[in-house]
Structure formats: structure tokens, C-alpha cells
Protein backbone atom coordinates (compact mmCIF):
# COMPACT_ATOMS: atom_id res chain seq x y z
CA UNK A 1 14.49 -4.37 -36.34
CA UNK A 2 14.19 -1.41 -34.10
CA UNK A 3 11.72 -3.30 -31.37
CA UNK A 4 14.18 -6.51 -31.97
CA UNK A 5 17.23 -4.40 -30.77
CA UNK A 6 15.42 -2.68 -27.79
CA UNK A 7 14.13 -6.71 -26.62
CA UNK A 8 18.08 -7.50 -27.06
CA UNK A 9 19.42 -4.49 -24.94
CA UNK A 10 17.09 -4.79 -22.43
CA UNK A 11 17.50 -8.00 -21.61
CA UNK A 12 21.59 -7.94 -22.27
CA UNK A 13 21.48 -5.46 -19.53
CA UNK A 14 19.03 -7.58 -17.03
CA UNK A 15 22.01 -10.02 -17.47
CA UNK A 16 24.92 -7.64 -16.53
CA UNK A 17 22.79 -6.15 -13.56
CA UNK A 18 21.92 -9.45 -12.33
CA UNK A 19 25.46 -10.70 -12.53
CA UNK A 20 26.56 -7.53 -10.99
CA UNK A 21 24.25 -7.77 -7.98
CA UNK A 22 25.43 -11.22 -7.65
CA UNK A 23 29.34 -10.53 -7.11
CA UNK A 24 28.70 -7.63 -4.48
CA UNK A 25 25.59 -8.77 -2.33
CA UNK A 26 26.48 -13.17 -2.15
CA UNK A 27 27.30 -13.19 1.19
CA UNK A 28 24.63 -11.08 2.49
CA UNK A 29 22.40 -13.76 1.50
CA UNK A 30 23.01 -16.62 3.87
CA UNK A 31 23.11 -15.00 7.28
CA UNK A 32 20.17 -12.76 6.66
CA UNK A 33 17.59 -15.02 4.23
CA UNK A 34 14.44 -13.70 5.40
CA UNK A 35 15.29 -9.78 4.95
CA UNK A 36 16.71 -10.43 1.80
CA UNK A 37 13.52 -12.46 0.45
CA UNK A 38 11.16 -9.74 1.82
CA UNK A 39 13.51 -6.99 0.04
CA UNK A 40 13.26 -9.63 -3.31
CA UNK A 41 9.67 -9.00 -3.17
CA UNK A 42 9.57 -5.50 -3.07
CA UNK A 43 11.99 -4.98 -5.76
CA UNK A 44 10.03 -7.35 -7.63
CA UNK A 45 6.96 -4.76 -7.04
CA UNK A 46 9.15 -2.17 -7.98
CA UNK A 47 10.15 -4.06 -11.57
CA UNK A 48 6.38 -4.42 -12.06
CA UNK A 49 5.50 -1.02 -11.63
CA UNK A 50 8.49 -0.07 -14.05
CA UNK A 51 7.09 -2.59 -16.46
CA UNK A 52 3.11 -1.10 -15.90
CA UNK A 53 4.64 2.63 -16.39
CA UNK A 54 5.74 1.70 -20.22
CA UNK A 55 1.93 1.83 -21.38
CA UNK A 56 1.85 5.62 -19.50
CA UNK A 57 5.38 6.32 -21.49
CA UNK A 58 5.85 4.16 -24.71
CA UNK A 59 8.52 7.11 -25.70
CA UNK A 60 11.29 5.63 -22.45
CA UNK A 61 10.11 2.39 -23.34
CA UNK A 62 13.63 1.13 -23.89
CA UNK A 63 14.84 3.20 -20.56
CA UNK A 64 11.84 1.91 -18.74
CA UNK A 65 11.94 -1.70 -19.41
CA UNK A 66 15.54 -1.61 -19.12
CA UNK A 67 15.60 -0.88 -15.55
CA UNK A 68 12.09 -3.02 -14.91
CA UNK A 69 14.19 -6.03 -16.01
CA UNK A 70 17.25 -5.07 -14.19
CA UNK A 71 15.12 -4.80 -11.09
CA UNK A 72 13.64 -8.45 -11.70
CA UNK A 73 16.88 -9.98 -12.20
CA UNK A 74 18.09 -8.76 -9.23
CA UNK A 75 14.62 -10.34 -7.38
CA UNK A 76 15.13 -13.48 -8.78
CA UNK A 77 18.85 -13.77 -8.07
CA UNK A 78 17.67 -12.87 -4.20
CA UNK A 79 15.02 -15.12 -4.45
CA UNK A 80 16.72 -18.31 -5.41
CA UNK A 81 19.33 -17.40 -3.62
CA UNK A 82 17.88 -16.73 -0.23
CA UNK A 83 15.30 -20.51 -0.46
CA UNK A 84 17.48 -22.89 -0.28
CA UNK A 85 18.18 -20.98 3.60
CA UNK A 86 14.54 -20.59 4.11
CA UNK A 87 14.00 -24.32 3.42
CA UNK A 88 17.01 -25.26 5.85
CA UNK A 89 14.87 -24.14 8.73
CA UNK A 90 12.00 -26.50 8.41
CA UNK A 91 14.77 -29.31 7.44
CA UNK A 92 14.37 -32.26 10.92
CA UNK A 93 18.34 -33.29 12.29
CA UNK A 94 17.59 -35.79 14.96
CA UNK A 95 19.84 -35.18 17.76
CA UNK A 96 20.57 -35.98 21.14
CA UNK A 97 18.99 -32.61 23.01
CA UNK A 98 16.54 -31.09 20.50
CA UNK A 99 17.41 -30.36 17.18
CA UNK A 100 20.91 -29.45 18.28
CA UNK A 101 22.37 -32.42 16.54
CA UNK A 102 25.21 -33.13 19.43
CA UNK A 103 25.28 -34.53 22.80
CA UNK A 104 26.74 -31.63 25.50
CA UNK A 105 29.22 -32.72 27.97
CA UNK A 106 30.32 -30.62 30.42
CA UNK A 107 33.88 -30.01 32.07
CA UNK A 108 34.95 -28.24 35.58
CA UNK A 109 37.45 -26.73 34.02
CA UNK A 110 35.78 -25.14 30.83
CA UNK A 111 32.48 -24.66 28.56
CA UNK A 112 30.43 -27.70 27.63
CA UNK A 113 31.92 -29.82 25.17
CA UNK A 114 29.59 -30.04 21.79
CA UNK A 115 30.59 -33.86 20.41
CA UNK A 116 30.54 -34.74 16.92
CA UNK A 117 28.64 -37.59 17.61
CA UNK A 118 25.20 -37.69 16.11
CA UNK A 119 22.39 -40.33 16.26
CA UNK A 120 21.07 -41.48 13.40
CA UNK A 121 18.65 -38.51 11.60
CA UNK A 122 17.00 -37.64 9.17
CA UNK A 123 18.09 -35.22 6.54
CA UNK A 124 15.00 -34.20 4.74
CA UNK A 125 16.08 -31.16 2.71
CA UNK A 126 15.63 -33.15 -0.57
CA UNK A 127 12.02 -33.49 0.48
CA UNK A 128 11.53 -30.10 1.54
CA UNK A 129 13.13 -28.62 -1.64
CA UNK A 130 10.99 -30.99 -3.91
CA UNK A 131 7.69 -30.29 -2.37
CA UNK A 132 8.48 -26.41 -2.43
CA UNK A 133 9.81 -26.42 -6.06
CA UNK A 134 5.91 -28.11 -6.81
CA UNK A 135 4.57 -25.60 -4.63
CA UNK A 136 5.81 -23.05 -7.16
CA UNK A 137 4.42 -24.87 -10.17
CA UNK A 138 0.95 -24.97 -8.80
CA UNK A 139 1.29 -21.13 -7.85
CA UNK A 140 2.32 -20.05 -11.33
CA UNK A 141 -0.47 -22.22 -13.16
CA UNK A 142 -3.07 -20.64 -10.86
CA UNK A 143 -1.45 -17.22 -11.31
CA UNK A 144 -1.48 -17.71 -15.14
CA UNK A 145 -5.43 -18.85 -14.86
CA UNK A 146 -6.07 -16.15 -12.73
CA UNK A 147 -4.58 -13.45 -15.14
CA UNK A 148 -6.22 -14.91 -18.07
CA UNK A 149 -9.61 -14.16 -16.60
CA UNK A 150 -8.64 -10.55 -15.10
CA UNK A 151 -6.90 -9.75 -18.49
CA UNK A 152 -10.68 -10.26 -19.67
CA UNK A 153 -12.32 -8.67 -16.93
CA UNK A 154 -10.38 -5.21 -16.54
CA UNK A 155 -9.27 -4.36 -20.63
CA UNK A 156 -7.01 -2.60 -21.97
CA UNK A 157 -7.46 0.84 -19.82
CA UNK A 158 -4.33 1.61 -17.80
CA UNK A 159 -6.42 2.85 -15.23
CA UNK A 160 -7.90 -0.56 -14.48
CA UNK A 161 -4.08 -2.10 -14.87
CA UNK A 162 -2.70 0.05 -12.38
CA UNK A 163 -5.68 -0.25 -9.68
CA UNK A 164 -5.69 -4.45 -10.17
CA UNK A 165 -1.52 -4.06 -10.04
CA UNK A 166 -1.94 -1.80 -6.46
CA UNK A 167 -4.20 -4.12 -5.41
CA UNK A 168 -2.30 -7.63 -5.97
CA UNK A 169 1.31 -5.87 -4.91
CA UNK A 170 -0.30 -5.07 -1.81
CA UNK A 171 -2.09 -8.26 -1.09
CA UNK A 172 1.84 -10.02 -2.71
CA UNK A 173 3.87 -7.80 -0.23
CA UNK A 174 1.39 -8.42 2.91
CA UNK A 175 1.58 -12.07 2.14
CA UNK A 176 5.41 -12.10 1.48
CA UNK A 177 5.95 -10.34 5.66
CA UNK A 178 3.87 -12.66 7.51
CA UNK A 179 5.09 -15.69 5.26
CA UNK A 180 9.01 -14.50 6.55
CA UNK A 181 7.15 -13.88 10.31
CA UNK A 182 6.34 -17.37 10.13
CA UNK A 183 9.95 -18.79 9.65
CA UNK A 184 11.80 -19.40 12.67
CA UNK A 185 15.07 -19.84 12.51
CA UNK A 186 17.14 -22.31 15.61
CA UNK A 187 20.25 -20.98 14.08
CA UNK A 188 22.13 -18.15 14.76
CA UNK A 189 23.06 -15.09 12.80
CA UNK A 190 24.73 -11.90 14.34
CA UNK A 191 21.51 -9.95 15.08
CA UNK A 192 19.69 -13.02 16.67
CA UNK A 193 22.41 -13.76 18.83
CA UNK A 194 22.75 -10.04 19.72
CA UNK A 195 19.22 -10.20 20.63
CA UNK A 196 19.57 -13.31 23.01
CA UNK A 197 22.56 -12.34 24.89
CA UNK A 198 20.55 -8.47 25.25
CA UNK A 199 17.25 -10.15 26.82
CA UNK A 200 19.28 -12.60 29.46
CA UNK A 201 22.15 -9.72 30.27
CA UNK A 202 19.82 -7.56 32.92
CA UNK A 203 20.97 -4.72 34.79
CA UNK A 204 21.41 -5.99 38.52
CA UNK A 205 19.77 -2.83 40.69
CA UNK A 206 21.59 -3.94 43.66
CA UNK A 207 24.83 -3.25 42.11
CA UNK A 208 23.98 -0.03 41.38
CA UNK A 209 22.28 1.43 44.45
CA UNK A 210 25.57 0.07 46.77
CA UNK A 211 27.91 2.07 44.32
CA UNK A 212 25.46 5.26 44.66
CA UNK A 213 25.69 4.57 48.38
CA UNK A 214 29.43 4.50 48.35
CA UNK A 215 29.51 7.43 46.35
CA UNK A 216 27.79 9.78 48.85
CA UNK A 217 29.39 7.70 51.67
CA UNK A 218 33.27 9.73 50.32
CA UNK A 219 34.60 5.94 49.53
CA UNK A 220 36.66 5.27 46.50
CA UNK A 221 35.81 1.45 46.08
CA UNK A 222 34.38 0.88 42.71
CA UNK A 223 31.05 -1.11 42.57
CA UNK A 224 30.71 -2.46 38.66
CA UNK A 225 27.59 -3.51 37.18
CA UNK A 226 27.73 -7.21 37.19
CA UNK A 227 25.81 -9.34 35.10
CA UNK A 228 23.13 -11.91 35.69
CA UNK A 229 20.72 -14.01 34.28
CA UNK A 230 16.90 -12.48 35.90
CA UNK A 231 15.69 -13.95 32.62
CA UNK A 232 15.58 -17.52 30.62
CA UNK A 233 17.00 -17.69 27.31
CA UNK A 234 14.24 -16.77 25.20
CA UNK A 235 13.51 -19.93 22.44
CA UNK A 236 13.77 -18.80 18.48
CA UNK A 237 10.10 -18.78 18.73
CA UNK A 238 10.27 -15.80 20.85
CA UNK A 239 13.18 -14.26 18.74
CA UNK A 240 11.34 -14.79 15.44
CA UNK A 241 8.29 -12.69 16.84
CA UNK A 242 10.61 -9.77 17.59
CA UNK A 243 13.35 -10.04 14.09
CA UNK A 244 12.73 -7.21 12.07
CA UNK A 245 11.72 -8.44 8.25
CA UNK A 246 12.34 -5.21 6.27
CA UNK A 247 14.49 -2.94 8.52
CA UNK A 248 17.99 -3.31 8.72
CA UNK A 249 19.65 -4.33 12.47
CA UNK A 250 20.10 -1.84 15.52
CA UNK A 251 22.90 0.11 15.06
CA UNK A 252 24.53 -2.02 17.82
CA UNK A 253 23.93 -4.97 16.78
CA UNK A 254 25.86 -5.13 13.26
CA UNK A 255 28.63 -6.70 12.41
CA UNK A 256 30.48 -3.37 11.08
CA UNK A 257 29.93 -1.74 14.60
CA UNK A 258 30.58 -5.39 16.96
CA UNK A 259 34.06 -6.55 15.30
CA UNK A 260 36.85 -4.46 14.37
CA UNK A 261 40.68 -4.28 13.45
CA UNK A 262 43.39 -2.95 16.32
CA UNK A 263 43.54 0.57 14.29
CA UNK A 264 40.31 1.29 14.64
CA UNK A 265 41.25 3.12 17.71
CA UNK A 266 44.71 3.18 16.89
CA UNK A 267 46.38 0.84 19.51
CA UNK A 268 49.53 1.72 20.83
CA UNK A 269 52.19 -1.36 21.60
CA UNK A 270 51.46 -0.92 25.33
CA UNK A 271 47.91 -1.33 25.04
CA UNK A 272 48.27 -4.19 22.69
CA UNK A 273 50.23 -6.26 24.82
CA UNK A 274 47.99 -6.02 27.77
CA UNK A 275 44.70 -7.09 26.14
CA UNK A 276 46.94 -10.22 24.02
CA UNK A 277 49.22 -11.29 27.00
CA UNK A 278 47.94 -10.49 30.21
CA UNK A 279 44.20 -9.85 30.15
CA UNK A 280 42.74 -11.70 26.75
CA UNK A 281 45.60 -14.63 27.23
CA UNK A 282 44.70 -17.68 25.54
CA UNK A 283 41.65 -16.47 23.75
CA UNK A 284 40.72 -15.83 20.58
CA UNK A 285 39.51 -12.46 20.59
CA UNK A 286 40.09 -9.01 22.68
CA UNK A 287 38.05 -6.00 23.35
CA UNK A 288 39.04 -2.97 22.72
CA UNK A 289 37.54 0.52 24.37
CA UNK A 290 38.44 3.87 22.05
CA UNK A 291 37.10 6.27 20.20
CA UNK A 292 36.89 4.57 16.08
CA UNK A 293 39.45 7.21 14.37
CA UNK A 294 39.41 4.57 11.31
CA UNK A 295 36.03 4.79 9.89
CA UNK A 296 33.51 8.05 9.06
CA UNK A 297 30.27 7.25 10.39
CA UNK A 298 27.29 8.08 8.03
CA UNK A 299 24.44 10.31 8.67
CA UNK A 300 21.81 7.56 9.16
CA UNK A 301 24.56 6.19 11.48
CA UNK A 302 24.12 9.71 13.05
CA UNK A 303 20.15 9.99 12.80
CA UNK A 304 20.71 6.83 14.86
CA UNK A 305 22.76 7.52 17.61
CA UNK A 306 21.25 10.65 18.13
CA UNK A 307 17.90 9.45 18.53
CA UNK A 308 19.61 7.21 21.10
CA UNK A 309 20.96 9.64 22.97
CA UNK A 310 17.68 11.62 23.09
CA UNK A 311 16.09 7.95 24.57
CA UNK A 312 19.10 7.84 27.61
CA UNK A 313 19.22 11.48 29.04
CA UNK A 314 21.58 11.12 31.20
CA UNK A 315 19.96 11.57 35.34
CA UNK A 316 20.86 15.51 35.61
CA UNK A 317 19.00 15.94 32.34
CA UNK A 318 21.86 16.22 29.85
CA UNK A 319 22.87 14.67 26.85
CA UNK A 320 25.74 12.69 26.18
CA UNK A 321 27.94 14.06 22.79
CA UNK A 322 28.73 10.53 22.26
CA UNK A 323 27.39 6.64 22.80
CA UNK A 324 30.17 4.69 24.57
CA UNK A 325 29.03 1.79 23.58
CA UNK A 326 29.56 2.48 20.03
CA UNK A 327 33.67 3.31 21.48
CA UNK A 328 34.53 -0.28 22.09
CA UNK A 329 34.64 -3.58 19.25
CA UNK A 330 35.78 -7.53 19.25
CA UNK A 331 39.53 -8.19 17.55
CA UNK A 332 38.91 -11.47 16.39
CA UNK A 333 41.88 -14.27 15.51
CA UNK A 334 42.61 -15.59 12.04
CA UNK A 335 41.39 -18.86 13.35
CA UNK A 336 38.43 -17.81 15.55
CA UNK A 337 35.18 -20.17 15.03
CA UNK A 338 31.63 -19.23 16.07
CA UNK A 339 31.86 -20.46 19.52
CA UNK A 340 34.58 -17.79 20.04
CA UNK A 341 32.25 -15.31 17.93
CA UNK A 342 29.51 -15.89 20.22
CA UNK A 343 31.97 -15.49 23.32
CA UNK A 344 33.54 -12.62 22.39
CA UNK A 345 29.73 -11.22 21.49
CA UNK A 346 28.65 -11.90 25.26
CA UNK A 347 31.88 -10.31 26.51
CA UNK A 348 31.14 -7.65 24.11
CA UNK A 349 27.39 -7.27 25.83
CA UNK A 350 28.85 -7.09 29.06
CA UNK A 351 31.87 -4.42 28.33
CA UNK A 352 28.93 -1.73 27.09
CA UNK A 353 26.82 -2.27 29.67
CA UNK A 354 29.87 -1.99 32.45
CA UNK A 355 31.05 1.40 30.33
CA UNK A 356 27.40 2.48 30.42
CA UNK A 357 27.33 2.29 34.22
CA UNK A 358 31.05 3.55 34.70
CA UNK A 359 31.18 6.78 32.74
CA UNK A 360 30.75 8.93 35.38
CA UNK A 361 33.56 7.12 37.62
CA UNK A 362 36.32 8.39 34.67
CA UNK A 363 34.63 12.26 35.49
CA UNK A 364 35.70 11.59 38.83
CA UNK A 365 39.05 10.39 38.57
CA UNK A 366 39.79 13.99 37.22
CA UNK A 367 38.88 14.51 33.83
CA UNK A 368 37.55 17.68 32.83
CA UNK A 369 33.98 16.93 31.77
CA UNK A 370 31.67 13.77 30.70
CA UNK A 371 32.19 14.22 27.27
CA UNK A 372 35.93 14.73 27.11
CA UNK A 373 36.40 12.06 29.04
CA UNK A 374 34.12 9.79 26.78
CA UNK A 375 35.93 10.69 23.83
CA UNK A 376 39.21 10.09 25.66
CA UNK A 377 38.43 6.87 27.31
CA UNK A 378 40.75 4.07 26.30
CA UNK A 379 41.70 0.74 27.07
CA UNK A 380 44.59 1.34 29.53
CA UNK A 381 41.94 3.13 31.09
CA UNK A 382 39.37 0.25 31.64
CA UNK A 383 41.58 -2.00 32.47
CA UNK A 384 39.94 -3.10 35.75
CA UNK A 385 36.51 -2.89 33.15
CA UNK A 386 38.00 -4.99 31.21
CA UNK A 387 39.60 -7.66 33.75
CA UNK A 388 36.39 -7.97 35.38
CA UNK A 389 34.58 -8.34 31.71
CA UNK A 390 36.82 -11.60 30.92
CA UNK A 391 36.49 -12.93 34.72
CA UNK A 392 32.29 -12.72 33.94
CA UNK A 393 32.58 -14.03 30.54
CA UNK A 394 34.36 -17.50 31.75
CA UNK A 395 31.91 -18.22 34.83
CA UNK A 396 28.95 -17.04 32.58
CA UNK A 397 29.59 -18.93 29.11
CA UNK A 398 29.50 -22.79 30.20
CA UNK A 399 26.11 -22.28 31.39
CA UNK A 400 25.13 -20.20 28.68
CA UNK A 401 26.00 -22.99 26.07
CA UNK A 402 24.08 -25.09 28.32
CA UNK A 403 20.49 -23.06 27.87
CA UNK A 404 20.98 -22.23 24.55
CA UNK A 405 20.67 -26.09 23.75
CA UNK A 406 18.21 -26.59 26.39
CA UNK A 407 16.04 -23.84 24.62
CA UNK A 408 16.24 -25.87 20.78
CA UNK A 409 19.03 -23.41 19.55
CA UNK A 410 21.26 -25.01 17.34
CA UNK A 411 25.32 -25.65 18.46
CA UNK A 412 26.67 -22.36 17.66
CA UNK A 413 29.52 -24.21 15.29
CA UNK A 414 26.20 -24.58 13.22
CA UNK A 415 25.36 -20.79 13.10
CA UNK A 416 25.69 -18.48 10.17
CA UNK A 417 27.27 -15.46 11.46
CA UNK A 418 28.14 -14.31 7.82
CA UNK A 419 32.16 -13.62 7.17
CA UNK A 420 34.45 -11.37 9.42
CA UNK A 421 36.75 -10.28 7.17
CA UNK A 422 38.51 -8.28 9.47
CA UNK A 423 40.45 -10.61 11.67
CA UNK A 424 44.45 -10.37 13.08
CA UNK A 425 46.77 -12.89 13.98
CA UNK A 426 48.73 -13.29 17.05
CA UNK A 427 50.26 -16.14 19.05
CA UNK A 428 47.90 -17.66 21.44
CA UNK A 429 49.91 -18.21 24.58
CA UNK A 430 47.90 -20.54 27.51
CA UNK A 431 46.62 -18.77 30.32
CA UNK A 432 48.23 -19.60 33.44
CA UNK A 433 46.02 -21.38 35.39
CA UNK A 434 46.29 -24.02 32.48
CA UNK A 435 50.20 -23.95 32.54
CA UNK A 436 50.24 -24.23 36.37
CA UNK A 437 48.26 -27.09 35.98
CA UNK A 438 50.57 -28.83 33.42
């Protein structure tokens, strides 16, 4: 009765944990797949090893298997979960350019139009999930063969259980990375499409040399770093060799540091007004430059930023107290889609790189010292920054959109950039060029 009740508990709490780790971690799934399957695996390994370690403690058997089975619920759940987006990436959509699935038209007086329009494809995820379902079948029959003759081969010793268990977990978790390498992805998520707009958005030398020359010339015209594109839009080929598998994004390029509410850096009514109606009119998004006074970062958030600042000395050999890149976020509207997400994510890309280059111009306008005025910086005060961000943004996107199909990326109204739950509302009023026009 005693071993019956342990069997009961341990599984009842498997259950809870599983349901549990379902509820908080759901939406992670989607917009990450591959991480999360690699991360299955190891916590798979991890329930193993639990499950091994009962034969070295029978005493915590009850504790032990407990947490074993907890651990392969939670694999499983990710598992299952996390496939069905694996097997969307081999799935064929016939489509006018590629595999983006939409013909691209484009305007002279805006962004390339993505039609709904489709030619006839083929939708072969039924296959795909049907073949990969049998592939599963054969892999447990030849995994239950296989352990039938190494159940007869090693004994009963623990010490031969725990060298073959090493030795599988290693060959299971080597397997598991290269099989996630292998997956290319023409979607988008947020880290992928971080990654893009980083390897096209080059610093333009030029730019900067003419605004050292000015400098030492005594003239008090501003030369901003201007964006360009020096190189092609890499393919997802290219971005699925670089994705990392088990470590989580850059620091920059997550969600929680990229989008933002307006008290982050507590907005005042004045600032508010300029970035909705003046310089952000008739978008759906503004950026926003100031210190975050809403959220404590953590100390790996820390570890991070520090090494950071240890990689970009600054030229006279000092340190910078703070990364002003990490002092600016995307507002997005209510109603914002994933062609505005990607748009406000390139304006984003351009705003860090201009406050990069700029930090030393807000020294000079007659704050005390580089850090004070970092920490200080706001968005009345990058104002020109910001017009000439938006100004960039609109000449730059259309053409973007353009390469991004050329390359075999996916329309980005097809990308899974996960949920922005943190989102505003505001009336969008038409810029005026479009009401002088009317």
C-alpha cells in the first residue's frame, strides 16, 4: 500500500507541475521553438538522472522520483508543444516571390504593398506531421530493442547504469543541438529580426570623420551617423548559422529591453505630445530616450552590461557608467501589427546607434560630465535625434520590405514576434504631407 501511494503522489504531482509549467511558459513556446526544444531535452536529461539517482538513494525515493517526473512532464509539455513550430518550417506555401506567399507591389508614396492574393499552394503540414509522428514510432521501437540488449549487457551495477546513462545523454543532447542547427526558420521572431536589421545597419565612416573634422574646425553643425545598407540582407540560412540554441538573446535584443510603456522613463505631457503629434504623427509606435526609472534591472542584466561596457571603452580610455542604448524603448499602439513591430524595431536600430555616436555632443552643449549627462538625457533632448531617426526610417523601410522578400523571408504579417503586452492607445492623427495631399 505504501509503494502504491508513493506511485500515486508522484505522479499526482508530475500532473500539477506539468499543468503549472503550462499556464506560465505557453507563449514562450511559439516565437522561440528551437530554444525551448533544446532546453526540453536537457531537462529531460536532468529527469533521467533524478530517476538513475533513486537506486544510489532508495531512502528519498518518493522525493527523488517526485521531482524526476515533474522534470519529465515539463519536457514533454515543451516538447509537444514546441513540434508542431518546428514542423511549420519545413511546411512548402507556393507563392509569388519565394516562399513569401504574396505578390509585393510597390507605391511612391509608401512601403510595398504585401497582397492577400496567393497562387494556388500547397499546404503540406498534414504530411509533415504524419511522417514525423512515424518517425517517433520507429525511434521508440529501436530505443526499446536497443535497451533490451544493454539491460543484458551492463546488469544490475549502478556503476555501469550511470556510465551507459552519461554516455547516451551526451550522444541525446549533441544530437538534439545540431538537429535545432539544422532548422531554419524564413519567419521572423524578435531576436532574428534584431539580428537582420544589426548586420544591414553599418556604421557609415564618412559620417563620422566630417563631424570629427568639424569638431576641431570650432563649428557647431551637427554631423549624425546616418545609416546605410554596405551589406545585403543576410538569407535565414545565414541567420540560422549564427541563432543561439541554448543561450538566451543579447541583452539588446529582447523584447523586455526593445518595447516599453510611456512610464518607463516617466514622460512628462510635453514630451508626450511631441513624439504622438509632431514627430511620430500617424504611426503606430514612438521612441522614447530616458533613463528606465520603472523597472530594477537584475544582476545578470548587470554582469551583462558591464561586460559591454568593458568591450566599448570609450576613445580616451574610460568607461561609460551606463549603456545608452539600453536608455531608449518602442511605445507600441493597441492596434500595432508586425509590419509596424518590425518598423518601429529598425527605427529602434537606428536611434541607438545615432545616441551611440552623439553622446559626446550632449557633454558639449554644457553638461557637467559624460555620465551625468547620459543618465540625464531625455527625449526633449534628442529631438533633432529623433526627427532625423523617423526621416531615415521612411526612405529606408520600402526597400527594406523589398530585400527581405527578395532574400526568402516570409511577409512580416506572417512572423511570430510573441505578444507585447505592453501597448498604449492614442489617436492616430495623419501626417501632413498626407492631409495636404487630400
Amino acid at each position: 500500500a505504501a509503494a502504491a501511494t508513493n506511485w500515486v503522489l508522484k505522479d499526482t504531482l508530475g500532473k500539477f507541475v506539468r499543468m503549472i509549467w503550462a499556464s506560465k511558459m505557453g507563449r514562450k513556446f511559439d516565437p522561440d521553438a528551437k530554444r525551448w526544444r533544446f532546453r526540453s531535452a536537457l531537462i529531460y536529461a536532468l529527469g533521467n538522472g533524478l530517476e538513475v539517482s533513486t537506486y544510489l538513494h532508495p531512502g528519498y525515493f518518493l522525493v527523488l522520483a517526485m521531482l524526476a517526473n515533474s522534470c519529465k512532464q515539463m519536457s514533454m509539455l515543451t516538447s509537444s508543444a514546441t513540434r508542431n513550430a518546428l514542423y511549420n518550417s519545413f511546411k512548402l506555401v507556393d507563392g509569388a516571390v519565394g516562399s513569401g506567399g504574396g505578390n509585393v507591389a510597390s507605391t511612391s508614396a509608401g512601403p510595398p504593398v504585401l497582397s492577400g492574393r496567393r497562387n494556388v499552394g500547397v499546404e503540406n503540414i498534414g504530411d509533415i506531421t504524419a511522417k514525423g509522428e512515424a518517425q517517433i514510432a520507429v525511434v521508440d521501437l529501436c530505443g526499446i530493442g536497443s535497451g533490451i540488449f544493454l539491460s543484458k549487457a551492463v546488469g544490475v551495477s549502478v556503476q555501469n547504469v550511470f556510465a551507459v546513462w552519461i554516455a547516451l545523454q551526451i550522444m541525446e543532447i549533441f544530437c538534439m543541438y545540431h538537429e535545432m542547427r539544422s532548422v531554419v526558420y524564413k519567419t521572423f521572431n524578435f531576436e532574428r529580426m534584431y539580428t537582420v536589421l544589426e548586420d544591414i545597419l553599418l556604421d557609415d565612416n564618412n559620417n563620422s570623420t566630417h563631424a570629427n573634422d568639424n569638431h576641431h574646425k570650432g563649428t557647431t553643425q551637427k554631423q549624425h551617423y546616418h545609416p546605410i545598407f554596405t551589406k545585403p540582407v543576410p538569407t535565414p540560412e545565414q541567420i540560422a548559422s549564427k541563432e543561439k540554441i541554448f543561450l538566451p538573446p543579447d541583452h539588446l535584443a529582447r523584447r523586455a529591453i526593445a518595447f516599453g510603456s510611456p512610464g518607463r522613463t516617466a514622460l512628462d505631457p510635453n514630451e508626450l505630445q511631441m513624439l504622438i503629434n509632431d514627430i511620430f504623427r500617424g504611426e503606430k509606435y514612438f521612441l522614447v530616450v530616458g533613463q528606465d526609472v520603472k523597472n530594477a534591472r537584475g544582476l545578470s542584466a548587470r554582469v551583462r552590461q558591464w561586460r559591454r561596457q568593458r568591450k566599448n571603452k570609450r576613445k580616451d580610455g574610460k568607461v561609460p557608467d551606463i549603456d545608452l542604448q539600453e536608455h531608449c524603448h518602442i511605445v507600441l499602439h493597441a492596434e500595432a501589427n508586425n509590419l509596424d513591430i518590425l518598423k518601429s524595431a529598425l527605427a529602434l536600430v537606428i536611434l541607438r546607434r545615432k545616441l551611440v555616436n552623439s553622446g559626446d555632443e550632449f557633454v558639449r552643449d554644457g553638461m557637467e560630465t559624460a555620465a551625468e549627462a547620459e543618465r540625464r538625457i531625455r527625449s526633449r533632448d534628442c529631438e533633432d535625434i529623433l526627427r532625423e531617426t523617423r526621416g531615415e526610417v521612411d526612405q529606408i523601410f520600402p526597400q527594406l520590405l523589398r530585400e527581405l522578400i527578395k532574400k526568402g523571408w516570409q511577409p512580416p504579417l506572417r512572423s511570430m514576434l510573441g505578444r507585447v503586452s505592453v501597448r498604449a492607445e492614442w489617436p492616430i492623427k495623419r501626417t501632413l504631407g498626407l492631409v495636404s495631399e487630400l
